[in-house]
C-alpha atoms as a PDB file:
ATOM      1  CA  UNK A   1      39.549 -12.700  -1.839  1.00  0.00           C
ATOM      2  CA  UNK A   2      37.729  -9.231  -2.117  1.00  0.00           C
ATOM      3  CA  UNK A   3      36.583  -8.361  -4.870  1.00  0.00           C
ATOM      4  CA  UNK A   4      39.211  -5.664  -5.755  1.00  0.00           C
ATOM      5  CA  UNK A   5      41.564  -7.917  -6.388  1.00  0.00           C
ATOM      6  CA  UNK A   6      40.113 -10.481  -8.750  1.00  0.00           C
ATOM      7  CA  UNK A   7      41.540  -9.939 -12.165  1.00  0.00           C
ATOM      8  CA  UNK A   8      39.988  -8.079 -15.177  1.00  0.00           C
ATOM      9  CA  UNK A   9      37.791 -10.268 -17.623  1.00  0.00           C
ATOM     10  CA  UNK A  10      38.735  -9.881 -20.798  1.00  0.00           C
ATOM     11  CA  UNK A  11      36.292  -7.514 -23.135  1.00  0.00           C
ATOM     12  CA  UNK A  12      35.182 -10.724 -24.935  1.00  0.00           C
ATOM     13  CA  UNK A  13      33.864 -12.251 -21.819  1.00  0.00           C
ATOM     14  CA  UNK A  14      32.651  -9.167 -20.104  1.00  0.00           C
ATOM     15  CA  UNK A  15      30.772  -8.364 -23.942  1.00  0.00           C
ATOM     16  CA  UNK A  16      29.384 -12.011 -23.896  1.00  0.00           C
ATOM     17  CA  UNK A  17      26.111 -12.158 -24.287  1.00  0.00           C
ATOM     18  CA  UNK A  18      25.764  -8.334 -25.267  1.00  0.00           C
ATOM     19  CA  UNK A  19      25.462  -6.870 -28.954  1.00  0.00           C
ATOM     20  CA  UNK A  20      25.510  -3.280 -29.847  1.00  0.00           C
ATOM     21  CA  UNK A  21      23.296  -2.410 -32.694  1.00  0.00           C
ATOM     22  CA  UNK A  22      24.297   1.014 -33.771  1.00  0.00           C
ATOM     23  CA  UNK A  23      23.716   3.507 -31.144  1.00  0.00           C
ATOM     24  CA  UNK A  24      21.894   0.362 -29.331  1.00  0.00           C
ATOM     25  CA  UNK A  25      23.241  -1.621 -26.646  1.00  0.00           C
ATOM     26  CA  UNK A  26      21.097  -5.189 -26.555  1.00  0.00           C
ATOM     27  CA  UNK A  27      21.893  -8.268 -24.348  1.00  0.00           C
ATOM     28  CA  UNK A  28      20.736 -11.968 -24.920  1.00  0.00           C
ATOM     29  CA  UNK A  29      19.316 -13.112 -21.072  1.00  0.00           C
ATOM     30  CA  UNK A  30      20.621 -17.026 -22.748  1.00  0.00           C
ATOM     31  CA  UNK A  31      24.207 -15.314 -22.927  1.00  0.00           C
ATOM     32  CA  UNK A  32      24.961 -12.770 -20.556  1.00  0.00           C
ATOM     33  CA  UNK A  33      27.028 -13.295 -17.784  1.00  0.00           C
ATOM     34  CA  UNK A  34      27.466 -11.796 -14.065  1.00  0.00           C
ATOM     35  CA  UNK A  35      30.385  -8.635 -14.375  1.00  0.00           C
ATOM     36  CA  UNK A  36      31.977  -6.999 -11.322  1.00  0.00           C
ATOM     37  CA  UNK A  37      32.844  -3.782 -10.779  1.00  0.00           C
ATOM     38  CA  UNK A  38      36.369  -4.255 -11.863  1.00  0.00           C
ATOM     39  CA  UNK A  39      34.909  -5.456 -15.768  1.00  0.00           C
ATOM     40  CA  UNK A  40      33.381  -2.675 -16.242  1.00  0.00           C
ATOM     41  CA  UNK A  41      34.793   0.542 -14.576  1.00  0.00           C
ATOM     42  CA  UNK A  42      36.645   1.667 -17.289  1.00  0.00           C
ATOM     43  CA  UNK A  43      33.982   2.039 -19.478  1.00  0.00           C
ATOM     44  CA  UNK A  44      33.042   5.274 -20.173  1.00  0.00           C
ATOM     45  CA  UNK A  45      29.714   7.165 -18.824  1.00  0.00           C
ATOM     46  CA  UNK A  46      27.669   6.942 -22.031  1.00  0.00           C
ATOM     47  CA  UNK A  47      28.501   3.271 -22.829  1.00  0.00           C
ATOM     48  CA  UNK A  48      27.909   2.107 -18.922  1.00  0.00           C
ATOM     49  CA  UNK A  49      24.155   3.691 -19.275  1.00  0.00           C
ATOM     50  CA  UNK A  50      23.939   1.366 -22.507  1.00  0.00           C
ATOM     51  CA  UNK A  51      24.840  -1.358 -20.543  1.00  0.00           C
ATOM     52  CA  UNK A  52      22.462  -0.298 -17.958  1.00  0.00           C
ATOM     53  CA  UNK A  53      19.867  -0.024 -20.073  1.00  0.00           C
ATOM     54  CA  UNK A  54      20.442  -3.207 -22.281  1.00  0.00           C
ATOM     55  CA  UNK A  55      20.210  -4.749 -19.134  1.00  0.00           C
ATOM     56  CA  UNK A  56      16.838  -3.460 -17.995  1.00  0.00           C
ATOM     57  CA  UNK A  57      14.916  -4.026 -20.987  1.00  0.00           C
ATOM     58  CA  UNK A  58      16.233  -7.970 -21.006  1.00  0.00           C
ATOM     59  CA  UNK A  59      15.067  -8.165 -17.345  1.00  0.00           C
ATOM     60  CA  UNK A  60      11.923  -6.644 -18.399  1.00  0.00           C
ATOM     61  CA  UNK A  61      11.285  -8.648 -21.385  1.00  0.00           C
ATOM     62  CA  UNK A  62      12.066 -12.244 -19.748  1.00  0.00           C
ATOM     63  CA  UNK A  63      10.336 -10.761 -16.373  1.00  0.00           C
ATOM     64  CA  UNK A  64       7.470 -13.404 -16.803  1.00  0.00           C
ATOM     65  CA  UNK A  65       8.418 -15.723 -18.941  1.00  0.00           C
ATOM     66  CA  UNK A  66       9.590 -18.494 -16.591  1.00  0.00           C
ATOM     67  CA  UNK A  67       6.326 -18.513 -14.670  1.00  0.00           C
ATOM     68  CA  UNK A  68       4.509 -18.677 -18.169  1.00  0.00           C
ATOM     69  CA  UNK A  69       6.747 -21.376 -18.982  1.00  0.00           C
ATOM     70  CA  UNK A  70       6.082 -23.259 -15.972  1.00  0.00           C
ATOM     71  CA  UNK A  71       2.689 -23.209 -15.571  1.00  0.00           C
ATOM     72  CA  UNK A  72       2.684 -24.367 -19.957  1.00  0.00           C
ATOM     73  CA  UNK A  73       4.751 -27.396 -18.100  1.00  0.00           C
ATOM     74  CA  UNK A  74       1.993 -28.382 -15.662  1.00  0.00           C
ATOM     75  CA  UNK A  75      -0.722 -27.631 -18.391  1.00  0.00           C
ATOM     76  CA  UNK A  76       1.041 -30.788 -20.057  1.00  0.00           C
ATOM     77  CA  UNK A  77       1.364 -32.876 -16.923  1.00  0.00           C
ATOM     78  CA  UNK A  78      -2.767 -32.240 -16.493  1.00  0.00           C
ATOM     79  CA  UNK A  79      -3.213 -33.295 -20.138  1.00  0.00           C
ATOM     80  CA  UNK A  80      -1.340 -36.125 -19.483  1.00  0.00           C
ATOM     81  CA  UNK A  81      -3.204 -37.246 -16.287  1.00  0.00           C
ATOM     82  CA  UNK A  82      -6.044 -36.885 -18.103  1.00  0.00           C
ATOM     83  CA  UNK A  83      -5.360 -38.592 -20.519  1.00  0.00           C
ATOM     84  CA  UNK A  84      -3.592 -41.951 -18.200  1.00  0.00           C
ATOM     85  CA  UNK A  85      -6.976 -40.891 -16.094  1.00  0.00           C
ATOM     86  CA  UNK A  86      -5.448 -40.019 -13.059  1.00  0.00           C
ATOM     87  CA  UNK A  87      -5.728 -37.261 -11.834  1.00  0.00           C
ATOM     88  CA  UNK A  88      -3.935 -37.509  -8.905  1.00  0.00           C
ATOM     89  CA  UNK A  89      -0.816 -38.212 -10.681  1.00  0.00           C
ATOM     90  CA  UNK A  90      -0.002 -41.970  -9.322  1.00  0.00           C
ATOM     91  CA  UNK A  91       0.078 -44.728 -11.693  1.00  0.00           C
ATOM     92  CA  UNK A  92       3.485 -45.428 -13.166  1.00  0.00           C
ATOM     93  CA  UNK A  93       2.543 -44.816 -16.897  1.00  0.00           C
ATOM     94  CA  UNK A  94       2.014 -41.499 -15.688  1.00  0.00           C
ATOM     95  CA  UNK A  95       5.102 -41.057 -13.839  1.00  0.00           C
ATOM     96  CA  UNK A  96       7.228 -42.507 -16.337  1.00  0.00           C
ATOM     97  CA  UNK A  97       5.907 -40.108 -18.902  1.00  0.00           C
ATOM     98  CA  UNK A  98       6.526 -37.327 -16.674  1.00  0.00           C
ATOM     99  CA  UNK A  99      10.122 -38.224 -16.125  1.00  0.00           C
ATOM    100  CA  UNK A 100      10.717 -38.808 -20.158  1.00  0.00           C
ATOM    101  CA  UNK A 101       9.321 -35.053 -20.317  1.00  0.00           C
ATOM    102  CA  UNK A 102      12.120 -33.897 -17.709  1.00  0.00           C
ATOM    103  CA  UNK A 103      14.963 -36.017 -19.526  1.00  0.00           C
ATOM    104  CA  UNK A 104      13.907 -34.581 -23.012  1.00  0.00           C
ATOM    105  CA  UNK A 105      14.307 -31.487 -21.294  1.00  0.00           C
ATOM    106  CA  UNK A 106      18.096 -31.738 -20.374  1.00  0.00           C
ATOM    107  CA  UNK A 107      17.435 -29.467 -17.291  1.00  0.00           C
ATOM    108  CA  UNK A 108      19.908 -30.497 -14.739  1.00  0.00           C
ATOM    109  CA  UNK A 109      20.609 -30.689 -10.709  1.00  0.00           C
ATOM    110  CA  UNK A 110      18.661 -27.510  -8.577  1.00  0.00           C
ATOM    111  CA  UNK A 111      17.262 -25.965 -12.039  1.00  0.00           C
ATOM    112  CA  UNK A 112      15.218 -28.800 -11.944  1.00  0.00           C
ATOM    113  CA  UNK A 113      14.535 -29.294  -8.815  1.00  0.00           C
ATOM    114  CA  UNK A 114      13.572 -25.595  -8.744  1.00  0.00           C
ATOM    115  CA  UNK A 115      11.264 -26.304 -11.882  1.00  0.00           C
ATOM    116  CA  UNK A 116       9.922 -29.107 -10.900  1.00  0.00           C
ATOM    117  CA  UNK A 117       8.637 -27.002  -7.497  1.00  0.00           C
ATOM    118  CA  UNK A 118       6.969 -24.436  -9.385  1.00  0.00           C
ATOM    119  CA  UNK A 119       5.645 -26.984 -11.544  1.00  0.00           C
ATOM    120  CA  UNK A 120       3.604 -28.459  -8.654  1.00  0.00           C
ATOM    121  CA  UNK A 121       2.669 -25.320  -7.549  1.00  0.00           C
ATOM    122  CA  UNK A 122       0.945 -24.618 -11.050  1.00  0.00           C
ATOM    123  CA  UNK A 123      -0.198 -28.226 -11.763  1.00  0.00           C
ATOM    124  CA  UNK A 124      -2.046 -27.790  -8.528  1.00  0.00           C
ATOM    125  CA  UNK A 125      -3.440 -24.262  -9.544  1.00  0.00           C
ATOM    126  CA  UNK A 126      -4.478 -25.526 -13.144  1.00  0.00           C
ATOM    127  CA  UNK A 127      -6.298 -28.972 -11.774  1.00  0.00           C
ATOM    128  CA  UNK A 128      -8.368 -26.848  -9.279  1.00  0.00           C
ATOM    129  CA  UNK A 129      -9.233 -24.584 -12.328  1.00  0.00           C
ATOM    130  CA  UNK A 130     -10.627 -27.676 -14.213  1.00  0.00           C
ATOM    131  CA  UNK A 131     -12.144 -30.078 -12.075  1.00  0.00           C
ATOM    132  CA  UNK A 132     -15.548 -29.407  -9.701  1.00  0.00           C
ATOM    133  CA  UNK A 133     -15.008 -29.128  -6.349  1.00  0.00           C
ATOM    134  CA  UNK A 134     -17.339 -32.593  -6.041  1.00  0.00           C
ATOM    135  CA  UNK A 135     -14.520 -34.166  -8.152  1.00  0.00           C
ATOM    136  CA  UNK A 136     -11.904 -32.748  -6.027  1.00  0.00           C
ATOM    137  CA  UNK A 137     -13.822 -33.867  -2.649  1.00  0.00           C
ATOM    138  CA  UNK A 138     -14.322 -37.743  -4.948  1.00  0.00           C
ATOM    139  CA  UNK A 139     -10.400 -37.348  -5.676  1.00  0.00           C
ATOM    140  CA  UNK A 140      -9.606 -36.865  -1.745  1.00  0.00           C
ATOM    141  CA  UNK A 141      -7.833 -33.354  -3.004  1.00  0.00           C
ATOM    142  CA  UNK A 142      -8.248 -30.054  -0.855  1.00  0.00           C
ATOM    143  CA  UNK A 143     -10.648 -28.000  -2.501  1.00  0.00           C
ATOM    144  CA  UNK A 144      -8.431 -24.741  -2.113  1.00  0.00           C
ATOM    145  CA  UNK A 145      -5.831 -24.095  -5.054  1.00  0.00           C
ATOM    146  CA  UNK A 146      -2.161 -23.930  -3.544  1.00  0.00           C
ATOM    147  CA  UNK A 147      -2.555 -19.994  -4.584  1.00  0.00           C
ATOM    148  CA  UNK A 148      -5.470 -19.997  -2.291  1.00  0.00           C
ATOM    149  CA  UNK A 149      -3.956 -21.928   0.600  1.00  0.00           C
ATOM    150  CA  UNK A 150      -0.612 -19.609   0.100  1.00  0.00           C
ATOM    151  CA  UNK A 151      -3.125 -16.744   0.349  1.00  0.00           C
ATOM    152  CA  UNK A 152      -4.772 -17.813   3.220  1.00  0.00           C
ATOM    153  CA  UNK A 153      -0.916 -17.958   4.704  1.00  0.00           C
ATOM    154  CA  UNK A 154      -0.558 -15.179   4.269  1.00  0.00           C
ATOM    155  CA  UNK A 155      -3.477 -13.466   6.226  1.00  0.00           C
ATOM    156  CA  UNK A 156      -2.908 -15.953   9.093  1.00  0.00           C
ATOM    157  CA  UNK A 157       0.919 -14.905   9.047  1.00  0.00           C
ATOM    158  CA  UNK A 158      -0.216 -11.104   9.286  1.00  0.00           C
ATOM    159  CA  UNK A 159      -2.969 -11.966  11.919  1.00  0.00           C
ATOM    160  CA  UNK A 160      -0.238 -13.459  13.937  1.00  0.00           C
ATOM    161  CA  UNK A 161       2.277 -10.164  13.269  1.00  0.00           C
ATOM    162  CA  UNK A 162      -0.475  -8.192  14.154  1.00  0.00           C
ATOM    163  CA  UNK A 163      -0.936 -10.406  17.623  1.00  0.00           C
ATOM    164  CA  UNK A 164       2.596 -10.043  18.385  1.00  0.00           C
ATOM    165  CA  UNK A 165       2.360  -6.299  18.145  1.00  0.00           C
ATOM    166  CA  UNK A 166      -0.733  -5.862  19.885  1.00  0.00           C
ATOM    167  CA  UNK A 167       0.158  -8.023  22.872  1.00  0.00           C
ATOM    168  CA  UNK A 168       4.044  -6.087  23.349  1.00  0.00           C
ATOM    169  CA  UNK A 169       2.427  -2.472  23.305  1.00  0.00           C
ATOM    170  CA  UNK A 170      -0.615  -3.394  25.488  1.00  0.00           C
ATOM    171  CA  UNK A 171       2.206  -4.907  27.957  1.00  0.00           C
ATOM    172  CA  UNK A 172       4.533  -1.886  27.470  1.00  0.00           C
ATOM    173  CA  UNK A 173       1.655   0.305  28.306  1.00  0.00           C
ATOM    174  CA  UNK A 174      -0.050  -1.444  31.448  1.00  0.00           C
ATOM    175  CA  UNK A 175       0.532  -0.596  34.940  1.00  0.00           C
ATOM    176  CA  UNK A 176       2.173  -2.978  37.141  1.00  0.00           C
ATOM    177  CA  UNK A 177       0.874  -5.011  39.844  1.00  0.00           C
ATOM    178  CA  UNK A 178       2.734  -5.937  42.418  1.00  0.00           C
ATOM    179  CA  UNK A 179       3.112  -9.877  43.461  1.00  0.00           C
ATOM    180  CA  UNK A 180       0.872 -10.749  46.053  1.00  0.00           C
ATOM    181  CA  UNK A 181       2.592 -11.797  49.519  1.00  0.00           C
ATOM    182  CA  UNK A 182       3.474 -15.409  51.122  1.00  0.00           C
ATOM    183  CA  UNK A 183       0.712 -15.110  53.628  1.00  0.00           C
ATOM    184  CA  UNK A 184      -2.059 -14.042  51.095  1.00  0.00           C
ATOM    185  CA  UNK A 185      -1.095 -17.023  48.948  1.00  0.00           C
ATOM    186  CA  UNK A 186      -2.951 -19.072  52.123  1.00  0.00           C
ATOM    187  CA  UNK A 187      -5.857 -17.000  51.898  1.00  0.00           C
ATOM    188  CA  UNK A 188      -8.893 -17.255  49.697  1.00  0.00           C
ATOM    189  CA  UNK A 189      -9.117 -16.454  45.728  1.00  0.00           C
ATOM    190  CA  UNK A 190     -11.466 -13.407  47.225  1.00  0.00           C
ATOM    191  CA  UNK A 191      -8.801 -12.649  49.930  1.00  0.00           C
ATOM    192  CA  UNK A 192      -6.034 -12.971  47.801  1.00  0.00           C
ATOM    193  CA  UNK A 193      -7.311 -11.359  45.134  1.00  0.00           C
ATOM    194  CA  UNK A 194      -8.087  -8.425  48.141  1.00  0.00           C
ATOM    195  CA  UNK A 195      -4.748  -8.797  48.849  1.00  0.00           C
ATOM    196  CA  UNK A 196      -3.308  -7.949  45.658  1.00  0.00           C
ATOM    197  CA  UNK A 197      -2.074  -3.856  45.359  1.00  0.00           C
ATOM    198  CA  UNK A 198      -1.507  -2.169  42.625  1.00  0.00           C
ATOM    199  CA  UNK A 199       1.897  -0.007  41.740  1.00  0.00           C
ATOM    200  CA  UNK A 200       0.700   3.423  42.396  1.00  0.00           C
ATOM    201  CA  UNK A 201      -0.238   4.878  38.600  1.00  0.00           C
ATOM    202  CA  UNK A 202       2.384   7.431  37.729  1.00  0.00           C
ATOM    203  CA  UNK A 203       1.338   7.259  33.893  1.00  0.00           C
ATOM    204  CA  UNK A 204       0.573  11.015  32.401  1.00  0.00           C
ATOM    205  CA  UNK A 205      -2.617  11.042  30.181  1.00  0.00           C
ATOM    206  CA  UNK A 206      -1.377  10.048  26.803  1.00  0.00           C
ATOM    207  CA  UNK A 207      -0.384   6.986  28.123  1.00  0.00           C
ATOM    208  CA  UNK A 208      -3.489   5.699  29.658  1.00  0.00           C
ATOM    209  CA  UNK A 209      -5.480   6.910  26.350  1.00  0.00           C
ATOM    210  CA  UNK A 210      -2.969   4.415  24.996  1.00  0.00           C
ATOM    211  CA  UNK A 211      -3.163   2.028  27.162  1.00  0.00           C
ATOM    212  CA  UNK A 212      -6.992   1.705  26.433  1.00  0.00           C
ATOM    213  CA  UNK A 213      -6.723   1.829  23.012  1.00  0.00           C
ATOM    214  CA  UNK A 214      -3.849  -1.411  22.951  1.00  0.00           C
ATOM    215  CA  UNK A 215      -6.231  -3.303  24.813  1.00  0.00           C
ATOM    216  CA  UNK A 216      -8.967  -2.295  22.200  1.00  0.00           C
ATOM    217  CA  UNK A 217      -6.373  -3.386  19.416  1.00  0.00           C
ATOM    218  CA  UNK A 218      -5.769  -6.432  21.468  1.00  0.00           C
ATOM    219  CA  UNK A 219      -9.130  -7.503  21.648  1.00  0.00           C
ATOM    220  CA  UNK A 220      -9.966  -6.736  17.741  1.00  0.00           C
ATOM    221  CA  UNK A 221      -6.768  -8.832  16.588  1.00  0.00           C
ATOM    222  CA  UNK A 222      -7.701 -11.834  19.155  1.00  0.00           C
ATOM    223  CA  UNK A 223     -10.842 -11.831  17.302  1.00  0.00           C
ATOM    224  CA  UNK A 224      -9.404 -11.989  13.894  1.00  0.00           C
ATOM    225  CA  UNK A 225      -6.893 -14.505  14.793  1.00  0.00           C
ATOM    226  CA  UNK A 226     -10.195 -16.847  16.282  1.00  0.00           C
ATOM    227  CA  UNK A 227     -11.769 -15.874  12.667  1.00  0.00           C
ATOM    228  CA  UNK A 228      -9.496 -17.665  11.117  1.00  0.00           C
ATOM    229  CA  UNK A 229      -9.526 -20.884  11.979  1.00  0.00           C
ATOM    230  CA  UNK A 230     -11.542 -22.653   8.944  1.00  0.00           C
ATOM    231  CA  UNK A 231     -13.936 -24.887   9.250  1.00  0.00           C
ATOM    232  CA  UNK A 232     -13.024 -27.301   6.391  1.00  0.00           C
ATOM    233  CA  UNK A 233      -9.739 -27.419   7.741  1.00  0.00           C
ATOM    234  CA  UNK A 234     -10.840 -28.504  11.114  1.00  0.00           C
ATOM    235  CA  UNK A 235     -13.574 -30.693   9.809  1.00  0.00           C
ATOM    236  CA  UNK A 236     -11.246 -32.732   6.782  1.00  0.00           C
ATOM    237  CA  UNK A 237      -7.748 -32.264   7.661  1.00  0.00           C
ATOM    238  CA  UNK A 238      -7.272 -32.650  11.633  1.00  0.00           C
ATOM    239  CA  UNK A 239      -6.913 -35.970  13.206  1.00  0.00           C
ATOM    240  CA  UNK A 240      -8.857 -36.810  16.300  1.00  0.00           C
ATOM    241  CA  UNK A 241      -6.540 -36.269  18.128  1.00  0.00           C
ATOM    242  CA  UNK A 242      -5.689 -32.442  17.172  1.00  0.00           C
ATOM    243  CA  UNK A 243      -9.632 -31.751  17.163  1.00  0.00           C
ATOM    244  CA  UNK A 244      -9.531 -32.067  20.906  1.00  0.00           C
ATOM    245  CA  UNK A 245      -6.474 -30.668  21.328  1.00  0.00           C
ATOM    246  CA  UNK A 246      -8.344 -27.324  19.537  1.00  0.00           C
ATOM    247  CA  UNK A 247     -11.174 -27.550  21.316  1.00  0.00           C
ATOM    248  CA  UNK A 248      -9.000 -27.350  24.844  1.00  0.00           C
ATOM    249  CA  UNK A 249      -7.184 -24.223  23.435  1.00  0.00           C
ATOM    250  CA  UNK A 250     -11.255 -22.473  22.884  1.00  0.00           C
ATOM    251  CA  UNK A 251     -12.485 -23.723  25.987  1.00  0.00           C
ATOM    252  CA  UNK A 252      -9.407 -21.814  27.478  1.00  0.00           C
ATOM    253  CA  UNK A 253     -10.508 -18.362  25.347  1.00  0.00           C
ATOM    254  CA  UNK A 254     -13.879 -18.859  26.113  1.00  0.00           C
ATOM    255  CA  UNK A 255     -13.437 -19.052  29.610  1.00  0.00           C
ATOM    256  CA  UNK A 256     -11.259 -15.987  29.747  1.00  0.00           C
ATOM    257  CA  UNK A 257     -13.046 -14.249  27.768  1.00  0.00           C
ATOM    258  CA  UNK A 258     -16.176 -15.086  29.813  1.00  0.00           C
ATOM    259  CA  UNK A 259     -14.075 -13.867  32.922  1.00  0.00           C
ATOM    260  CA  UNK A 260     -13.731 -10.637  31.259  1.00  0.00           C
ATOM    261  CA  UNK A 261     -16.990 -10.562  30.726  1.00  0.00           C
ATOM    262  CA  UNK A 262     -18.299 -10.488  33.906  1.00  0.00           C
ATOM    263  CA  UNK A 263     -15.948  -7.756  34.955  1.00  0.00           C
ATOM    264  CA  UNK A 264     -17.480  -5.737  32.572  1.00  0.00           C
ATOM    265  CA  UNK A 265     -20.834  -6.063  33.131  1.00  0.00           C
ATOM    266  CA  UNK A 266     -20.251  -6.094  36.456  1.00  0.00           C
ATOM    267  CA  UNK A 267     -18.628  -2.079  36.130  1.00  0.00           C
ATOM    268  CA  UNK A 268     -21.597  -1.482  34.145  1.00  0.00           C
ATOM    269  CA  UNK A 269     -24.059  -1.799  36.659  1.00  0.00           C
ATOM    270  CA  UNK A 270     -21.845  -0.310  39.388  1.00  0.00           C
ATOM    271  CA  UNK A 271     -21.602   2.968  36.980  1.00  0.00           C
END
């Protein structure tokens, strides 16, 4: 139903959570609940900018404390592979201590599953943080931190944006060519490629200066997006199977680019 006609909390509900100190307003983040517009509307201007404010200093004040808290909970999961001497966290001592940590806890349904999530994410952090990358390589664990691989996500994710963006405007911005005919499709790849006319350029100036300068863009972002492949991924983490697979999708940029190349050089020396 909207929300307009959902009934009023009462003042001890809508207060829950909330304590006024004087001229103060404070809240308790373990207390508070969610309020709608129809809780608090009536309040007047003064006390709903206490509210406001009460508000904002508990959001500031608990802002990082469940990361802390978090990454406290995987320092204690490293001590205790350490101390079960597993670092990779797969004997059952190990896992049974884990899950007596979790039921001490009381934490219930998606909060947990939630905590247990970051949990991973920070266990991963701290162990990287501890052990030498020659015990990581002995352990069979990626040398790169889970902060380092989401990192490196990242940059790939904004190469690829970046790719995407670059390949629409240098296609927005090309001249047509026009589909070469039935009969030249007989002919030679020199005839046909004779055969071939272009859409007579009606583009005004500003478009050709960006025309040149998408394909410049284009050309700079294929680059990145070839830079970042990694090495150790390809070498430790690809099957057989996908390392050929790669190397077909190269040959097929080398070979264009080599194409490209040539055209080049070859306008070079006509110039």
């Amino acid at each position: 139903m909207p929300s307009k006609d959902v009934a009023r909390r009462s003042r001890d509900d809508v207060m829950r959570g909330v304590v006024v100190e004087g001229n103060v307003m404070r809240v308790d983040a373990s207390q508070v609940v969610s309020v709608e517009l129809q809780d608090i509307e009536h309040e007047d201007q003064p006390l709903l900018i206490a509210r406001g404010a009460a508000y904002a200093r508990e959001y500031a004040r608990i802002e990082d404390k469940p990361a802390v808290l978090a990454a406290n909970v995987a320092v204690v999961c490293l001590a205790l592979r350490k101390q079960y001497g597993d670092w990779r966290g797969e004997t059952k001592e190990y896992r049974e201590a884990v899950m007596e940590l979790y039921r001490q806890s009381n934490v219930r349904g998606d909060q947990l599953r939630r905590l247990k999530g970051n949990v991973r994410y920070h266990l991963g952090n701290a162990a990287r943080r501890y052990l030498t990358a020659r015990e990581l390589r002995a352990l069979e664990l990626n040398e790169l931190s889970p902060l380092e691989r989401q990192q490196d996500r990242r940059v790939t994710n904004s190469a690829i944006l970046r790719a995407v963006s670059a390949s629409a405007e240098a296609a927005a911005s090309t001249p047509a060519v026009e589909a070469a005919t039935a009969s030249a499709a007989k002919k030679t790849k020199k005839s046909r490629a004779a055969s071939v006319e272009r859409v007579p350029d009606q583009r005004g100036p500003g478009i050709v200066v960006k025309a040149t300068a998408d394909h410049l863009r284009l050309a700079h972002v294929a680059h990145s997006l070839v830079t970042q492949l990694n090495e150790g991924v390809i070498a430790s983490d690809m099957t057989d199977g996908q390392r050929a697979k790669l190397d077909e999708e190269l040959a097929a940029i080398e070979s264009a680019a080599r194409r490209l190349r040539r055209m080049l050089k070859k306008r070079s020396s006509e110039a």
